[in-house]
Protein backbone atom coordinates (compact mmCIF):
# COMPACT_ATOMS: atom_id res chain seq x y z
CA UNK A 1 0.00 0.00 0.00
CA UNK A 2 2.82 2.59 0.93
CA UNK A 3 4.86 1.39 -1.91
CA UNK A 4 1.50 2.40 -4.27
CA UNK A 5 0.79 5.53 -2.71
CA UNK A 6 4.53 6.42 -3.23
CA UNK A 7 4.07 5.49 -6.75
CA UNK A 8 0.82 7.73 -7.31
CA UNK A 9 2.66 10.71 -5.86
CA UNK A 10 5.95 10.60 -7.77
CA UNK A 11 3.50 10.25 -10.45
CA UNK A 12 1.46 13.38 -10.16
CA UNK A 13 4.79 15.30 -9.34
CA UNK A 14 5.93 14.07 -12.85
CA UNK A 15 2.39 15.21 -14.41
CA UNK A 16 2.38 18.51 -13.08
CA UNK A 17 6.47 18.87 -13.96
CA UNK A 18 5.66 18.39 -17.25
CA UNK A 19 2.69 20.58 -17.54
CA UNK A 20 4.89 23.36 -15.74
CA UNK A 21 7.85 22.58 -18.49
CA UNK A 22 4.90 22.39 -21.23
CA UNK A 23 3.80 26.10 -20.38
CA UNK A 24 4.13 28.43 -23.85
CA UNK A 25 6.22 32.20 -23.08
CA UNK A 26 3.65 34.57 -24.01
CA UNK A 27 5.86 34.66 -27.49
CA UNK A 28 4.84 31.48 -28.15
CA UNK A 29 1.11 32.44 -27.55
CA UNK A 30 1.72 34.93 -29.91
CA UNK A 31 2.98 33.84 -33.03
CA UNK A 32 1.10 36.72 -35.05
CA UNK A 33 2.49 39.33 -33.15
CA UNK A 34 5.36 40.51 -35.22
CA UNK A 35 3.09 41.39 -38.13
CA UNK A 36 0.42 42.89 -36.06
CA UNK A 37 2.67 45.07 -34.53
CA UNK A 38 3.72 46.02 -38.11
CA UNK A 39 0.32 46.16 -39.66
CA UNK A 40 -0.82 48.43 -36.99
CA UNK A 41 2.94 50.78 -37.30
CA UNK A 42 2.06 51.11 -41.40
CA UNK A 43 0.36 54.35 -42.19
CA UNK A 44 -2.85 54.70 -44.45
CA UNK A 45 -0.82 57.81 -46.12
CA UNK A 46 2.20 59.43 -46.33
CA UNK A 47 1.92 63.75 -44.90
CA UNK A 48 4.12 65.84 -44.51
CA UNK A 49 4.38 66.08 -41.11
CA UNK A 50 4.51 62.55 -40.34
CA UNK A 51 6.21 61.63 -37.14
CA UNK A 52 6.97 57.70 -36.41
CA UNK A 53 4.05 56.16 -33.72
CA UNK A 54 5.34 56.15 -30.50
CA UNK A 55 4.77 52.09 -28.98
CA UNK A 56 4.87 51.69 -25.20
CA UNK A 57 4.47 48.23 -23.59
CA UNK A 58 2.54 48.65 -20.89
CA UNK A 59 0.99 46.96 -17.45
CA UNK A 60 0.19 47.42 -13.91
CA UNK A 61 -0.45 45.70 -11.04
CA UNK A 62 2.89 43.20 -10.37
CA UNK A 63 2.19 42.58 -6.40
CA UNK A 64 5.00 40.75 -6.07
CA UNK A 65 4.68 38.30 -8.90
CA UNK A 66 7.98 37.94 -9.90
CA UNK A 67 7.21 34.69 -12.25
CA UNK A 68 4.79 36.76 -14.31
CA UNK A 69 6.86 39.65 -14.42
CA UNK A 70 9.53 38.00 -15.80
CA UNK A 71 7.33 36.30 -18.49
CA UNK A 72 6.79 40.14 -19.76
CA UNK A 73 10.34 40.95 -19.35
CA UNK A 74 11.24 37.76 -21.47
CA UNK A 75 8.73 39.13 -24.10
CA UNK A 76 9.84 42.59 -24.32
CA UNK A 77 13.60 41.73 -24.51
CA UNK A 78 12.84 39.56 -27.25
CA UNK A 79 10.87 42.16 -28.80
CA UNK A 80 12.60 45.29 -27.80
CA UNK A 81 13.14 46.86 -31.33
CA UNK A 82 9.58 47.39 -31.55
CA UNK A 83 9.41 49.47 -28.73
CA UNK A 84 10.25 52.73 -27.58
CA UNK A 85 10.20 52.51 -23.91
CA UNK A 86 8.35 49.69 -21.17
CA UNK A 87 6.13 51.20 -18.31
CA UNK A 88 4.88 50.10 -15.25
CA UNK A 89 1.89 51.59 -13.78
CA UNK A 90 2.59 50.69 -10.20
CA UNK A 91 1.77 48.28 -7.53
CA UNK A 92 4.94 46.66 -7.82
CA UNK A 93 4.31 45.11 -4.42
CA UNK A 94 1.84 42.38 -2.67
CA UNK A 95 0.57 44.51 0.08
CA UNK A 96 2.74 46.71 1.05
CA UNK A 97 6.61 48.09 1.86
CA UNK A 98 7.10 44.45 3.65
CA UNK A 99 6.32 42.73 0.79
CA UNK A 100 8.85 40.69 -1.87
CA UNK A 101 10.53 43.70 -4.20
CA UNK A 102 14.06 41.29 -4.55
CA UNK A 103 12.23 39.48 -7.39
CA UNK A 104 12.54 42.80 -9.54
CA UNK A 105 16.19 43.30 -9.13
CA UNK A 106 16.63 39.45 -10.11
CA UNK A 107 15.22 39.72 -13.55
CA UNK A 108 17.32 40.19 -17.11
CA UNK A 109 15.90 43.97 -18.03
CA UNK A 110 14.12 45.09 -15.40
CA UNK A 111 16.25 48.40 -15.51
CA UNK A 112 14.74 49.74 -18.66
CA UNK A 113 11.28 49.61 -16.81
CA UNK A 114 9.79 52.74 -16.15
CA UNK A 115 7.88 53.05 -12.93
CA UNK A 116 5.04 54.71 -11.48
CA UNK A 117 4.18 54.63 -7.72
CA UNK A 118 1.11 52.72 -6.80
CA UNK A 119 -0.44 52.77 -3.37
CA UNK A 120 0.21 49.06 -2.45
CA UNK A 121 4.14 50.44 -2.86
CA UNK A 122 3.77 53.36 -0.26
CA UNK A 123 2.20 51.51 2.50
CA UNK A 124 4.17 50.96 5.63
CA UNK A 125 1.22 48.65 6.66
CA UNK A 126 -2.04 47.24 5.71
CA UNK A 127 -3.78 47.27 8.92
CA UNK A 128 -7.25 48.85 8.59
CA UNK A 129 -7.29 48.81 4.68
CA UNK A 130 -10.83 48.93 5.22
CA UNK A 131 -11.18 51.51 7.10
CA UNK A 132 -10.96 54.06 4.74
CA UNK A 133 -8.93 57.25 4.05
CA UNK A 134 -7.39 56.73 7.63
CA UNK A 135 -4.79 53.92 5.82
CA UNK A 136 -3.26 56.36 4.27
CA UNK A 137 -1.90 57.44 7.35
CA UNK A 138 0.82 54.31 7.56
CA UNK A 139 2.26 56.03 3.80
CA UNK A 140 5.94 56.46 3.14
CA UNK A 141 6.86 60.06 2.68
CA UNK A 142 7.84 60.95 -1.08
CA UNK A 143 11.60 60.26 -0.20
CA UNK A 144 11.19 57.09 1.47
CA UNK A 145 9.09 56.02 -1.84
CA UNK A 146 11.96 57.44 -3.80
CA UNK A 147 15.09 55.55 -2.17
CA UNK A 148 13.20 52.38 -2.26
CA UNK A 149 11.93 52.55 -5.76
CA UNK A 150 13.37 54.94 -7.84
CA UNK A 151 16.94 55.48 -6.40
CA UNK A 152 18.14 51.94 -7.38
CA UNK A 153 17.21 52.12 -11.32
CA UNK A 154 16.16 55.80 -12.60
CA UNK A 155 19.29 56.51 -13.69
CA UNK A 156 18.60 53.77 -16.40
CA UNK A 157 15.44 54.88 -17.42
CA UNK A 158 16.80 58.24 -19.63
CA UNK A 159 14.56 60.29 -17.62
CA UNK A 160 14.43 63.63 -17.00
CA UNK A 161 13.94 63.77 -12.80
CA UNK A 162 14.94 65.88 -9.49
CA UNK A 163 16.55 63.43 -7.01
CA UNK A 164 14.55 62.72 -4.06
CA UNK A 165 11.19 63.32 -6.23
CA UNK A 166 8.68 60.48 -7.90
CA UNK A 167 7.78 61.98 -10.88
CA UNK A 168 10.01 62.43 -13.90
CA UNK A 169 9.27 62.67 -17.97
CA UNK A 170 11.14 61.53 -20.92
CA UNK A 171 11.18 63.04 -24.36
CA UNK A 172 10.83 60.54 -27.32
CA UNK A 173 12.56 62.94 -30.38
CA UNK A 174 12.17 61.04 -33.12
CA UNK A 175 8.25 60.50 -32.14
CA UNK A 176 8.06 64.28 -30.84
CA UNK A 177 6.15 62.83 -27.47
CA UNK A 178 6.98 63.52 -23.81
CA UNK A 179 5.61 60.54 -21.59
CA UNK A 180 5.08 62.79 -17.89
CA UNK A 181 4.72 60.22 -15.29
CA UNK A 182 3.39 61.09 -11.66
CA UNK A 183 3.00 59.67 -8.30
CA UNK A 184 -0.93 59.62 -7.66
CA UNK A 185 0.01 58.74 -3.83
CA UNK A 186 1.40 62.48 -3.08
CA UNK A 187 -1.62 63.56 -0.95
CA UNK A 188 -2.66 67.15 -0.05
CA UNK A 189 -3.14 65.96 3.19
CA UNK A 190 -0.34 64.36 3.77
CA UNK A 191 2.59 66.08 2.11
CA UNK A 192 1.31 69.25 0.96
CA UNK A 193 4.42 70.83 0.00
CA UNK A 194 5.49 67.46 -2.00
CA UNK A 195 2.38 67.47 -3.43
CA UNK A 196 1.88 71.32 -4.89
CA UNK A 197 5.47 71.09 -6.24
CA UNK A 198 4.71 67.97 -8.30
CA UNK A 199 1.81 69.91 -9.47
CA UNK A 200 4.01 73.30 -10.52
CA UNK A 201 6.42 70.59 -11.73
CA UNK A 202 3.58 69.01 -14.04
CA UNK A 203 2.74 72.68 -15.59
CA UNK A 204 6.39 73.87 -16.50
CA UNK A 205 6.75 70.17 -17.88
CA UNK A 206 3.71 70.71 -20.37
CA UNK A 207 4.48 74.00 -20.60
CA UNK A 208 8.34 72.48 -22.15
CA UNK A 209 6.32 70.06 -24.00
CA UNK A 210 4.47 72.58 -25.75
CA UNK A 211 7.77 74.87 -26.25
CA UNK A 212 8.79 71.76 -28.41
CA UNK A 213 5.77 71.09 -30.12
CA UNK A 214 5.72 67.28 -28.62
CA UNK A 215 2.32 65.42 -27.66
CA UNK A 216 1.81 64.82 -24.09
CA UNK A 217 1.31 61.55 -22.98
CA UNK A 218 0.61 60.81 -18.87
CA UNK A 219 0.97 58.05 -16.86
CA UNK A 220 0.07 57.26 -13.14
CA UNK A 221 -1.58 54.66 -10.95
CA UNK A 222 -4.62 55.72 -10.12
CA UNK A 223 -7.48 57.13 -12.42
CA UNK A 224 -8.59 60.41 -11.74
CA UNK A 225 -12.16 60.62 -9.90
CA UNK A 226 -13.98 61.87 -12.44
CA UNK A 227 -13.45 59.52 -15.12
CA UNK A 228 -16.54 57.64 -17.01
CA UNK A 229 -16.34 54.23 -19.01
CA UNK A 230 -16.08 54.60 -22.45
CA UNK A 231 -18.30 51.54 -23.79
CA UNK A 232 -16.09 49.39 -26.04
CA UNK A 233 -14.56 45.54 -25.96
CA UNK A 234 -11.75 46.83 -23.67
CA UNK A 235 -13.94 48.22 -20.74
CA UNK A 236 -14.98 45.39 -18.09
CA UNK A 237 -18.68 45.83 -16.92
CA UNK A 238 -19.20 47.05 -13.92
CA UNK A 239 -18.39 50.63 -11.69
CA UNK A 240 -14.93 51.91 -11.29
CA UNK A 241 -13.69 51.72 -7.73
CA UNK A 242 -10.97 52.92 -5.81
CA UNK A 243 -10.58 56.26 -6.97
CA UNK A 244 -8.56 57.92 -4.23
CA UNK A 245 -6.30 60.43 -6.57
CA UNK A 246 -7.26 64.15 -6.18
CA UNK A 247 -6.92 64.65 -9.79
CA UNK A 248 -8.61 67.49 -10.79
CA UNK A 249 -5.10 69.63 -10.28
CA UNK A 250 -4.10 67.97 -13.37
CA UNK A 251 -6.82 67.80 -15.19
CA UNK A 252 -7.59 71.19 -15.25
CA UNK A 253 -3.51 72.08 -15.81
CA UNK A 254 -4.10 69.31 -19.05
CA UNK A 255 -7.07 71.61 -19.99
CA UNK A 256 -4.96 75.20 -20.16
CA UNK A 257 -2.67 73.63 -21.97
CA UNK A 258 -4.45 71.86 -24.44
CA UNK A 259 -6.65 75.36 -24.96
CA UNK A 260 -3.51 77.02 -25.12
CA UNK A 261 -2.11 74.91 -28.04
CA UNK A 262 -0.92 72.02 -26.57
CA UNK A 263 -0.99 68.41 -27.75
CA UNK A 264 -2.38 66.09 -25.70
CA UNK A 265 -2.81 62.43 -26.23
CA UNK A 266 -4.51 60.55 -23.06
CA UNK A 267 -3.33 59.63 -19.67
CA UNK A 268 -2.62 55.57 -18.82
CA UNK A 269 -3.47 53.72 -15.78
CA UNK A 270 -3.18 50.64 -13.37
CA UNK A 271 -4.52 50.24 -9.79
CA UNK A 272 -8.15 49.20 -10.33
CA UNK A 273 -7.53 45.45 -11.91
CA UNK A 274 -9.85 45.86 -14.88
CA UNK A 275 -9.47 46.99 -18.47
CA UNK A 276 -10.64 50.39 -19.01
CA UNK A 277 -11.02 53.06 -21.65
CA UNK A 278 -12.29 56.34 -19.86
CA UNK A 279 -12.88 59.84 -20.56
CA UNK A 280 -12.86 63.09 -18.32
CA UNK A 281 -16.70 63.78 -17.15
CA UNK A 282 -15.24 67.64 -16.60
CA UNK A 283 -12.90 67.72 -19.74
CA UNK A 284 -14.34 65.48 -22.65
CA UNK A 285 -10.84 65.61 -24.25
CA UNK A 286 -9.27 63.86 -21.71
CA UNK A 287 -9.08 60.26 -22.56
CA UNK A 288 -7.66 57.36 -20.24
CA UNK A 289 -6.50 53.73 -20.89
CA UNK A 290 -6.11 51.47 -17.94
CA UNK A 291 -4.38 48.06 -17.91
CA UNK A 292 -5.93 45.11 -15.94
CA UNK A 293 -3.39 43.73 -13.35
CA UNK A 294 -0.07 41.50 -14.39
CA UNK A 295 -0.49 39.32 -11.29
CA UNK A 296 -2.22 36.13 -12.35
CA UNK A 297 -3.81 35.60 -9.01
CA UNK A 298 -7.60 35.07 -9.48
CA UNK A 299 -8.82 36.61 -6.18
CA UNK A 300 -6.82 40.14 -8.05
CA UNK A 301 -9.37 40.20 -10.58
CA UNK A 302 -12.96 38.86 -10.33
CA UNK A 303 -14.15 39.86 -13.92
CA UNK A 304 -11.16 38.28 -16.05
CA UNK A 305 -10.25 35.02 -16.11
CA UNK A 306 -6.87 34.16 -15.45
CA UNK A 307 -5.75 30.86 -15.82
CA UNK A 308 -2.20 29.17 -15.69
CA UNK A 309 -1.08 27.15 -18.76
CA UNK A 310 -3.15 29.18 -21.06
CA UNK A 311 -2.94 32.17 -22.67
CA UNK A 312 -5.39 34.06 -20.20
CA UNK A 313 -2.11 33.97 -17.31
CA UNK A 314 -0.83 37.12 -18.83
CA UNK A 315 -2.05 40.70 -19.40
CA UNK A 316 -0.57 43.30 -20.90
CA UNK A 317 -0.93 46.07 -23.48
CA UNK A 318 1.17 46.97 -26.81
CA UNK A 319 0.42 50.72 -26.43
CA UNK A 320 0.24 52.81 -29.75
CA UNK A 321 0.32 56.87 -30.47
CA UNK A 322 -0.40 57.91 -33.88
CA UNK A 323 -0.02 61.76 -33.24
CA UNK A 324 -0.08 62.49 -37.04
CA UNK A 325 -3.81 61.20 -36.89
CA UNK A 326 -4.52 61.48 -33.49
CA UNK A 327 -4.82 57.72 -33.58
CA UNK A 328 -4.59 55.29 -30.12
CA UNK A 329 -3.90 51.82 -30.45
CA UNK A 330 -3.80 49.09 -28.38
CA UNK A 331 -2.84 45.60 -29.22
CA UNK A 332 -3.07 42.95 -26.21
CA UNK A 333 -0.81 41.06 -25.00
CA UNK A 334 -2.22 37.79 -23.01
CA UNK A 335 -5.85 37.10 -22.14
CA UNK A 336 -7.91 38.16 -25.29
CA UNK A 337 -11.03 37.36 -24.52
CA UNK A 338 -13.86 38.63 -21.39
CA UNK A 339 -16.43 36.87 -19.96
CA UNK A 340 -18.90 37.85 -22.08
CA UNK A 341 -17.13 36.35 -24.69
CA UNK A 342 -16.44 40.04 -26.34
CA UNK A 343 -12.75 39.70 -27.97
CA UNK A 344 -10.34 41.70 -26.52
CA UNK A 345 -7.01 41.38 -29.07
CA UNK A 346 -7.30 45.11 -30.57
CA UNK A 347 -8.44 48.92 -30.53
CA UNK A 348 -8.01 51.80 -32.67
CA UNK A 349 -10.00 55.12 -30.69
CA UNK A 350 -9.53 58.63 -32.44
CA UNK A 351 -8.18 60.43 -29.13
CA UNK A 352 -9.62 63.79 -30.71
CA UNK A 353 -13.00 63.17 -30.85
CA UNK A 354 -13.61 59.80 -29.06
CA UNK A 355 -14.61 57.87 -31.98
CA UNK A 356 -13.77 53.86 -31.86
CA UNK A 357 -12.08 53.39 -35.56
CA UNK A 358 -11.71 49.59 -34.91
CA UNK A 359 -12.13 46.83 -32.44
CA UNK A 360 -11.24 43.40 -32.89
């Protein structure tokens, strides 16, 4: 009897080796995606003014998953001359400061990765996450956040940045687009002086954008609280939650500058675990993008399925600027399908007037 129960383990220890050594790289789930990428880089027309798109790869929401992470860093250093840069949108961590970070460190190109701060990455603690505005009492300051974070790797990113601060940009020349990215966690109530100079910070850095003639292009973790679904193949169903970011600073800042000539694409988003495409309520211009979450933990994301050994593990998105014709496009990477069946591999959204070219 031992001997056969000895026998029945080894054997399910061999089965599930060799689905774990069976298990495709999310290049091997995507064969096609070498001539999607340069389908969707090919330009109806030639103008005079034409700039090259400006590709991102993009995603949010790590907590500490270092297997899936490096899945996407596998993908991106096998794809790298498709891209222009690699962003993170934040929550790097589990639950908070105590949480595994070494796993970053540990994996082949995680210093090109451009970072945003989430608010799983400021916490000192957890305790009374429920509780409501009161956790964000047990935050880091801005220069805790900074040496733990940013000091270890920005000088890699080719970033423009003020030591000690978590924000920076960086200007793409060739595709005439600054990418401003901003810590959503600096509070008013908290660190008011941190948090009114990122906002003078954010207005001289549009205000340099616009000197140049780039397109502006934002990222942070958290959506702004007045953003609405857009209703399209990449927005789950349901409300958006979690909207702690005192926003309208920005938004408004986004506004004068786009009324005073300025070029702005949309903003780009983590934090609430669901794919999103929003739009301002108070500035109708303002478009959004937000990235469900890499970690391929199911309790993470109710709405998504996320199963190991398929596709549907890993999320992602290819992120695409057409600034000649105000064009967004996104091309997923990973789970490609929603619940409701709706496919989710593709999106082409005029970022001018809101109108949903394509959706595939």
């Amino acid at each position: 009897m031992r001997k056969l129960i000895i026998t029945n383990i080894l054997a399910l220890i061999a089965i599930a080796g060799a689905a774990f050594a069976a298990d495709k790289t999310i290049a091997e789930w995507h064969p096609d995606f070498e001539s999607t990428v340069l389908s969707a880089r090919k330009q109806a027309r030639s103008t005079p003014n034409h700039v090259p798109a400006f590709l991102l790869y993009f995603f949010s929401d790590v907590h500490s998953d270092g297997e899936s992470f490096a899945r996407h860093l596998e993908f991106y250093n096998s794809h790298e001359k498709y891209f222009d840069g690699i962003f993170c949108a934040g929550d790097i961590v589990l639950d908070d400061m105590r949480s595994d970070f070494t796993y970053w460190s540990k994996t082949p190109g995680h210093e090109n990765v451009m970072i945003a701060i989430g608010n799983h990455d400021t916490l000192r603690d957890h305790k009374g996450w429920t509780t409501g505005p009161s956790v964000w009492e047990n935050q880091m300051s801005m220069a805790e956040t900074y040496n733990k974070y940013f000091a270890p790797f920005i000088d890699k990113w080719g970033v423009s940045y003020q030591p000690g601060k978590t924000y920076y940009y960086k200007d793409f020349e060739a595709q005439k687009v600054r990418f401003i990215v901003l810590d959503s966690m600096l509070k008013l109530r908290k660190e008011p002086k941190a948090a009114m100079g990122q906002i003078a910070w954010f207005k001289t850095a549009l205000a340099g954008a616009k000197e140049k003639d780039y397109s502006v292009i934002v990222g942070a973790h958290i959506p702004m609280n007045n953003m609405g679904n857009v209703r399209c193949n990449f927005t789950d169903f349901g409300p958006m939650t979690g909207n702690e970011y005192e926003g309208e600073f920005f938004q408004k800042a986004v506004d004068e500058f786009m009324t005073d000539g300025g070029k702005f694409v949309c903003y780009l988003y983590g934090h609430i675990h669901q794919d999103l495409v929003l739009r301002s309520k108070t500035y109708p211009k303002q478009m959004a993008v937000a990235v469900a979450n890499v970690s391929a933990d199911p309790n993470l994301n109710p709405i998504l399925d996320r199963t190991y050994g398929t596709r549907n593990r890993d999320i992602a998105d290819v992120f695409m600027a057409d600034t000649t014709r105000h064009i967004i496009k996104i091309i997923r990477v990973g789970l490609n399908v929603d619940c409701y069946l709706r496919p989710r591999n593709g999106i082409s959204i005029d970022y001018e007037t809101g109108e949903i070219v394509s959706r595939y």
